[in-house]
N, C-alpha and C. Protein backbone atom coordinates (compact mmCIF):
# COMPACT_ATOMS: atom_id res chain seq x y z
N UNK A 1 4.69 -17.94 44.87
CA UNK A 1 3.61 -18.90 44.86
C UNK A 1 3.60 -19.61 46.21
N UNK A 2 2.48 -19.93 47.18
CA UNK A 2 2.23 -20.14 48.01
C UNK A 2 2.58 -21.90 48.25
N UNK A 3 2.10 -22.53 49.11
CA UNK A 3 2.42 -24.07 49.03
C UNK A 3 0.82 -24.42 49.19
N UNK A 4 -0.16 -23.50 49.05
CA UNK A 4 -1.22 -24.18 48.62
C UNK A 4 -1.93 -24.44 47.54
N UNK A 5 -0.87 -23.15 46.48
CA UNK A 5 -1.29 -22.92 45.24
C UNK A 5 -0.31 -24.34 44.64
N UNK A 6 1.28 -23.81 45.15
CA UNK A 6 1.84 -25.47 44.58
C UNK A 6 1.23 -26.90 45.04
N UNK A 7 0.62 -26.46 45.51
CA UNK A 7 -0.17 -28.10 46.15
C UNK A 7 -1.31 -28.08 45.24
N UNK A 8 -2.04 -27.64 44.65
CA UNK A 8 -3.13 -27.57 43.75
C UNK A 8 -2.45 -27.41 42.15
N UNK A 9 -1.21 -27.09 41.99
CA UNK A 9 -1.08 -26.91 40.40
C UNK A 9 -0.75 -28.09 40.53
N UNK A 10 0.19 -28.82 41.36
CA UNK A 10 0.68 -30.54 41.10
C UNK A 10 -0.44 -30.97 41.18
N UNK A 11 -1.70 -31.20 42.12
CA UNK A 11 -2.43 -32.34 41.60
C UNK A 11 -3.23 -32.17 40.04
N UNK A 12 -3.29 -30.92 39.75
CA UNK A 12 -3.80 -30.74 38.38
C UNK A 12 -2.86 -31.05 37.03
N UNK A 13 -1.26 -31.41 37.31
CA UNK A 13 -0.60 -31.64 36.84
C UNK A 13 -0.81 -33.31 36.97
N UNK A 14 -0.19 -34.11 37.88
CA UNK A 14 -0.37 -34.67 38.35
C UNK A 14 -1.88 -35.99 37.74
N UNK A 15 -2.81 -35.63 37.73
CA UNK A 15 -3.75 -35.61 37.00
C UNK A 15 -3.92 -35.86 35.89
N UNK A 16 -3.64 -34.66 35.10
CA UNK A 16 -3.37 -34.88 33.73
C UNK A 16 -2.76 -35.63 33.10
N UNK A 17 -1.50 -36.14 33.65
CA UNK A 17 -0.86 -37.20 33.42
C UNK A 17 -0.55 -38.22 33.55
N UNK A 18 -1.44 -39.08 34.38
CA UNK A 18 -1.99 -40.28 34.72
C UNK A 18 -1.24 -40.44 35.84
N UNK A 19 -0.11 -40.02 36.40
CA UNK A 19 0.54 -40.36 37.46
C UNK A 19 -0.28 -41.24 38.36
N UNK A 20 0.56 -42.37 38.80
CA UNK A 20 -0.57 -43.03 39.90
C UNK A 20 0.77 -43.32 40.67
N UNK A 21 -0.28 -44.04 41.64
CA UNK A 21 1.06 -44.01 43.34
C UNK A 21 1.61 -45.41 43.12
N UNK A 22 3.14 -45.32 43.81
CA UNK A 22 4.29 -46.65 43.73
C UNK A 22 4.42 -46.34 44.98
N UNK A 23 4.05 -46.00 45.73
CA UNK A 23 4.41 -46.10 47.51
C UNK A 23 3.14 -46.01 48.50
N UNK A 24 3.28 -45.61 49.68
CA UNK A 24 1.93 -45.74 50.39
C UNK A 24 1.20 -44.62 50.94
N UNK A 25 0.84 -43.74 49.81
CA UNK A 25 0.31 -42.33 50.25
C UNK A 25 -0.87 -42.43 49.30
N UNK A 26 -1.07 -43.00 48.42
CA UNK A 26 -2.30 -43.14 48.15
C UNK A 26 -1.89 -42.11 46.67
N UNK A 27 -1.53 -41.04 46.83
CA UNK A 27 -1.15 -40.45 44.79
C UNK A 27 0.24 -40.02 45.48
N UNK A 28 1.02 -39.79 44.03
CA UNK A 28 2.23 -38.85 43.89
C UNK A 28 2.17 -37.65 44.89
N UNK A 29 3.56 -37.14 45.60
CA UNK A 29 3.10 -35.98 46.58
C UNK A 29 4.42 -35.13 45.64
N UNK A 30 4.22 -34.25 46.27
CA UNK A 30 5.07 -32.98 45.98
C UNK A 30 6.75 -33.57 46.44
N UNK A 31 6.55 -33.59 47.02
CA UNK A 31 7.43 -34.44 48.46
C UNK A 31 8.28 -35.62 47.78
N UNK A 32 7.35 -36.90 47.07
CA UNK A 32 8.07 -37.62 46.56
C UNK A 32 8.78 -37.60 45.07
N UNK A 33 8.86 -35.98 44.65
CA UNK A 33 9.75 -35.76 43.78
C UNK A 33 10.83 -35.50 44.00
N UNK A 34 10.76 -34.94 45.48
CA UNK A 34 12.27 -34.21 46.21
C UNK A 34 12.84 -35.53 46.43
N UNK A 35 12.33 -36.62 46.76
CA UNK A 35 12.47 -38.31 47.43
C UNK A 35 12.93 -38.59 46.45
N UNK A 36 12.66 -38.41 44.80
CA UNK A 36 12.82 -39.59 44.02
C UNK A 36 14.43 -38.77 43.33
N UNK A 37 14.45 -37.67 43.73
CA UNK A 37 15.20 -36.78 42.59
C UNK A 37 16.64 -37.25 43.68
N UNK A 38 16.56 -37.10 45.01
CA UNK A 38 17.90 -37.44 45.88
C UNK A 38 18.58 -38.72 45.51
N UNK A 39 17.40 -39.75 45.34
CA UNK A 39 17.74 -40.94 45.05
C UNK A 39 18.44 -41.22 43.94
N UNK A 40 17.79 -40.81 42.93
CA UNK A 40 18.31 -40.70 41.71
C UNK A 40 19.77 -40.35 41.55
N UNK A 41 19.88 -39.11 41.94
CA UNK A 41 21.19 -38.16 41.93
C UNK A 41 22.20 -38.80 42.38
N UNK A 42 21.91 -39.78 44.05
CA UNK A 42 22.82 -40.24 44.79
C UNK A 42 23.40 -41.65 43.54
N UNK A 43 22.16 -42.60 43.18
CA UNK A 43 22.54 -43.48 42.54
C UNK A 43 23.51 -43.50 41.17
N UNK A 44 23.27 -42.19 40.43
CA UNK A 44 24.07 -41.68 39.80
C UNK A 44 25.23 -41.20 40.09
N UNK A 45 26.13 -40.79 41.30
CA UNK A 45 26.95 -40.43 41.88
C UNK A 45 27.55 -41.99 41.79
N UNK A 46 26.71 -42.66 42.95
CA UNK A 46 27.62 -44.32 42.83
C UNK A 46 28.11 -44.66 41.94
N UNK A 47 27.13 -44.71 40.67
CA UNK A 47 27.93 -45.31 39.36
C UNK A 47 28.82 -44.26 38.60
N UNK A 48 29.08 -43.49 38.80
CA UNK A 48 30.49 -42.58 38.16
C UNK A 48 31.64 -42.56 39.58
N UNK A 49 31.37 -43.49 40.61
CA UNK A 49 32.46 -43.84 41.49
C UNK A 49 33.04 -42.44 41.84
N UNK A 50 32.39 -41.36 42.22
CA UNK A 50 32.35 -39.96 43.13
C UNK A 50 32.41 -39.73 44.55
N UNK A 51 33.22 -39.27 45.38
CA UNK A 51 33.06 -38.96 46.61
C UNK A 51 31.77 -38.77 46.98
N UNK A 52 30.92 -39.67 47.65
CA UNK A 52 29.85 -39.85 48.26
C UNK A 52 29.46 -38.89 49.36
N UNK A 53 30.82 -38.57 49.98
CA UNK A 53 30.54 -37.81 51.62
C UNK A 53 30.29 -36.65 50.74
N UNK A 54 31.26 -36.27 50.46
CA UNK A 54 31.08 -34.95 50.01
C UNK A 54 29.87 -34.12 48.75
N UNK A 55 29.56 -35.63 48.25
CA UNK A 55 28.47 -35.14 47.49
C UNK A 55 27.03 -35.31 48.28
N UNK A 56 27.11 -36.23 49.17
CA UNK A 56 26.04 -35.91 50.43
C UNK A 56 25.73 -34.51 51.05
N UNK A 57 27.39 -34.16 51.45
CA UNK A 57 26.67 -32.60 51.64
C UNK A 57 26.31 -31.61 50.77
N UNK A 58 27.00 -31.14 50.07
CA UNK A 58 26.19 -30.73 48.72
C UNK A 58 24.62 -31.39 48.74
N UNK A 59 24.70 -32.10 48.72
CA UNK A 59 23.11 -32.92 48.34
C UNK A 59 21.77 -32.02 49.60
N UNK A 60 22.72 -32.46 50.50
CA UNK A 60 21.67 -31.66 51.90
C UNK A 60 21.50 -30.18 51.67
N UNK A 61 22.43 -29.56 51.78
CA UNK A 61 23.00 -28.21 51.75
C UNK A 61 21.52 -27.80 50.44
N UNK A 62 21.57 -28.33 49.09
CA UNK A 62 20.64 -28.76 48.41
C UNK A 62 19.14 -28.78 48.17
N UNK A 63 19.42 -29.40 49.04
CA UNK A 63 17.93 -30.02 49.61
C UNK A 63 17.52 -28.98 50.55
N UNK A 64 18.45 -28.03 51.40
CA UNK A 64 17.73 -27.43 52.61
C UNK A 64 17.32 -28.14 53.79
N UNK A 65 18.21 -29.16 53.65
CA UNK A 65 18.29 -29.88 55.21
C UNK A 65 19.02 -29.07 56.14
N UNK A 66 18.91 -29.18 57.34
CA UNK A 66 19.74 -28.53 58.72
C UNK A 66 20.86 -29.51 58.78
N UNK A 67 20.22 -30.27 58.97
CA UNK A 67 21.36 -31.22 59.60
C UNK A 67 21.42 -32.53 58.54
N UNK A 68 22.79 -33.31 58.18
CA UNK A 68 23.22 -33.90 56.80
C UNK A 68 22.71 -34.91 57.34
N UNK A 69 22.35 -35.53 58.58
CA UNK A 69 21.55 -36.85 59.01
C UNK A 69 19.96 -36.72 58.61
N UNK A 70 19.52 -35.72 57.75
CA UNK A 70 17.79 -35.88 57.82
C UNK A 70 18.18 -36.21 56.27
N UNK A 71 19.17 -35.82 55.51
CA UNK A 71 18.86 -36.15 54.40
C UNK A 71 19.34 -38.11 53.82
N UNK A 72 20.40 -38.55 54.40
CA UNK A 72 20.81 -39.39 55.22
C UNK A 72 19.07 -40.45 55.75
N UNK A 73 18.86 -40.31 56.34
CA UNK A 73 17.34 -40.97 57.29
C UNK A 73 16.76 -40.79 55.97
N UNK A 74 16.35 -39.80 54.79
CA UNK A 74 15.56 -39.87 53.81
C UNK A 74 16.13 -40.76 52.86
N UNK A 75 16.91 -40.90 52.83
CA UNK A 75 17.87 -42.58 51.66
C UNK A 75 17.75 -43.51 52.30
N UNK A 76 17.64 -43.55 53.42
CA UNK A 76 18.05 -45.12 54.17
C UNK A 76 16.71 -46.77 53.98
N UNK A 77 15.75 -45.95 53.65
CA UNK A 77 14.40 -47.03 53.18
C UNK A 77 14.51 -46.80 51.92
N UNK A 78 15.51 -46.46 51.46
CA UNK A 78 15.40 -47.02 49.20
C UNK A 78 15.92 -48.27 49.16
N UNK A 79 15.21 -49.40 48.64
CA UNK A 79 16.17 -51.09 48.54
C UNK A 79 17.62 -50.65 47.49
N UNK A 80 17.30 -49.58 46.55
CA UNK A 80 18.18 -49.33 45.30
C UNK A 80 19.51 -48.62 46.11
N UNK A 81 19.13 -47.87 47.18
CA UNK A 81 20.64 -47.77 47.30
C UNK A 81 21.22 -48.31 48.54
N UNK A 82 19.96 -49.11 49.40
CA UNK A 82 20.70 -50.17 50.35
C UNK A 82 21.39 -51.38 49.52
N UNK A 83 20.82 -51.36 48.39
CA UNK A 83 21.94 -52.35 47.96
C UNK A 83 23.24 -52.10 47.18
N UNK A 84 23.20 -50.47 46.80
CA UNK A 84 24.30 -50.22 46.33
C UNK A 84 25.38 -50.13 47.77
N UNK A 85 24.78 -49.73 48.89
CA UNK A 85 25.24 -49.63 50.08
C UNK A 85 26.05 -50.85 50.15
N UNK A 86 25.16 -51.79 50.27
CA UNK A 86 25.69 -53.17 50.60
C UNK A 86 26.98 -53.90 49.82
N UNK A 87 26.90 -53.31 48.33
CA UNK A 87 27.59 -53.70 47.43
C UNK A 87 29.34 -53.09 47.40
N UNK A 88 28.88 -51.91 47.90
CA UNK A 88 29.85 -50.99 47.96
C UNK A 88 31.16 -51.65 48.94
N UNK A 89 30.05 -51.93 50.62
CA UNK A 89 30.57 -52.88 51.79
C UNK A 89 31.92 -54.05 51.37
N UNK A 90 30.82 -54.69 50.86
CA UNK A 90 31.44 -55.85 50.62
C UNK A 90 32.11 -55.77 49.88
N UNK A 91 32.84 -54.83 48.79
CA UNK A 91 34.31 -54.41 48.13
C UNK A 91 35.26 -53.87 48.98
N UNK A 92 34.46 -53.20 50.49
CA UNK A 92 35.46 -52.84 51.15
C UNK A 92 36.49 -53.52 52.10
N UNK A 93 35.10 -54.48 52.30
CA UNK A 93 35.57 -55.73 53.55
C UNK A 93 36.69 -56.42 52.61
N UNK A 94 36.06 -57.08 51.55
CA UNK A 94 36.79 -58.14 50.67
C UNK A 94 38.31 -57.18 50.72
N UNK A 95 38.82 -55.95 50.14
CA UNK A 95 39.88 -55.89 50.29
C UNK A 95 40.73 -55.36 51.74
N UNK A 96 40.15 -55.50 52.62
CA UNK A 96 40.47 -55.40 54.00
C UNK A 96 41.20 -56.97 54.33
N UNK A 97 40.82 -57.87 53.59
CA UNK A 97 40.74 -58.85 54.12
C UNK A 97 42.33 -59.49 54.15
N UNK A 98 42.97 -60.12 54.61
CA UNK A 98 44.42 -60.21 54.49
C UNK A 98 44.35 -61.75 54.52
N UNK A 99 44.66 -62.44 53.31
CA UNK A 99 44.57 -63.58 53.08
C UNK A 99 45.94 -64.50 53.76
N UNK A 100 45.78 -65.56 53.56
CA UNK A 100 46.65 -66.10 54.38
C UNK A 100 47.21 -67.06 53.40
N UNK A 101 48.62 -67.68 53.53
CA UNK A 101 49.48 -68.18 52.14
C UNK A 101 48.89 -69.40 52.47
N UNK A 102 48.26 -69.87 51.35
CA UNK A 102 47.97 -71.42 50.90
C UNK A 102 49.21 -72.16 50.91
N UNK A 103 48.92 -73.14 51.63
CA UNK A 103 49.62 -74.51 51.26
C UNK A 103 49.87 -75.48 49.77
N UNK A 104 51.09 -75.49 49.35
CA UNK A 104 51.41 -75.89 47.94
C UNK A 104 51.11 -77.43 48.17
């Protein structure tokens, strides 16, 4: 099947099922299923506390990325996993941190 025929069965799909747009393309694309499905997968990875690197590549490899930085650049504008990002951080820093003995 061609990518003009899959570009015409999704919007007839698409269609049928009221899908309407949550981002700025104006409807659902083909595209933002591959977008929503990485996201998903990755966020699910976080919460079962999984090697991230390694399930990144897998993920690309996956996806049919070349290089593990395009898939990488395609996560980096989700707020859902910049903040798991962020969250993640700041468990790392916090135990980096080498406290110093309080005064009795």
């Amino acid at each position: 099947m061609g990518n003009r025929q899959v570009a015409h069965t999704f919007t007839q799909l698409r269609d049928q099922l009221g899908w309407v747009d949550r981002g700025g393309h104006g409807r659902p694309r083909v595209h933002d299923l591959r977008h929503s499905f990485a996201v998903r997968r990755l966020t699910l990875w976080h919460e079962q506390g999984g090697d991230l690197d390694q399930r990144m590549l897998a993920l690309s490899t996956y996806m049919g990325h070349v290089k593990i930085s395009y898939t990488y650049w395609c996560l980096t504008g989700t707020p859902e996993l910049m903040s798991l990002a962020g969250a993640r951080f700041e468990r790392f820093a916090d135990s980096q941190c080498v406290q110093e003995p309080q005064d009795v």
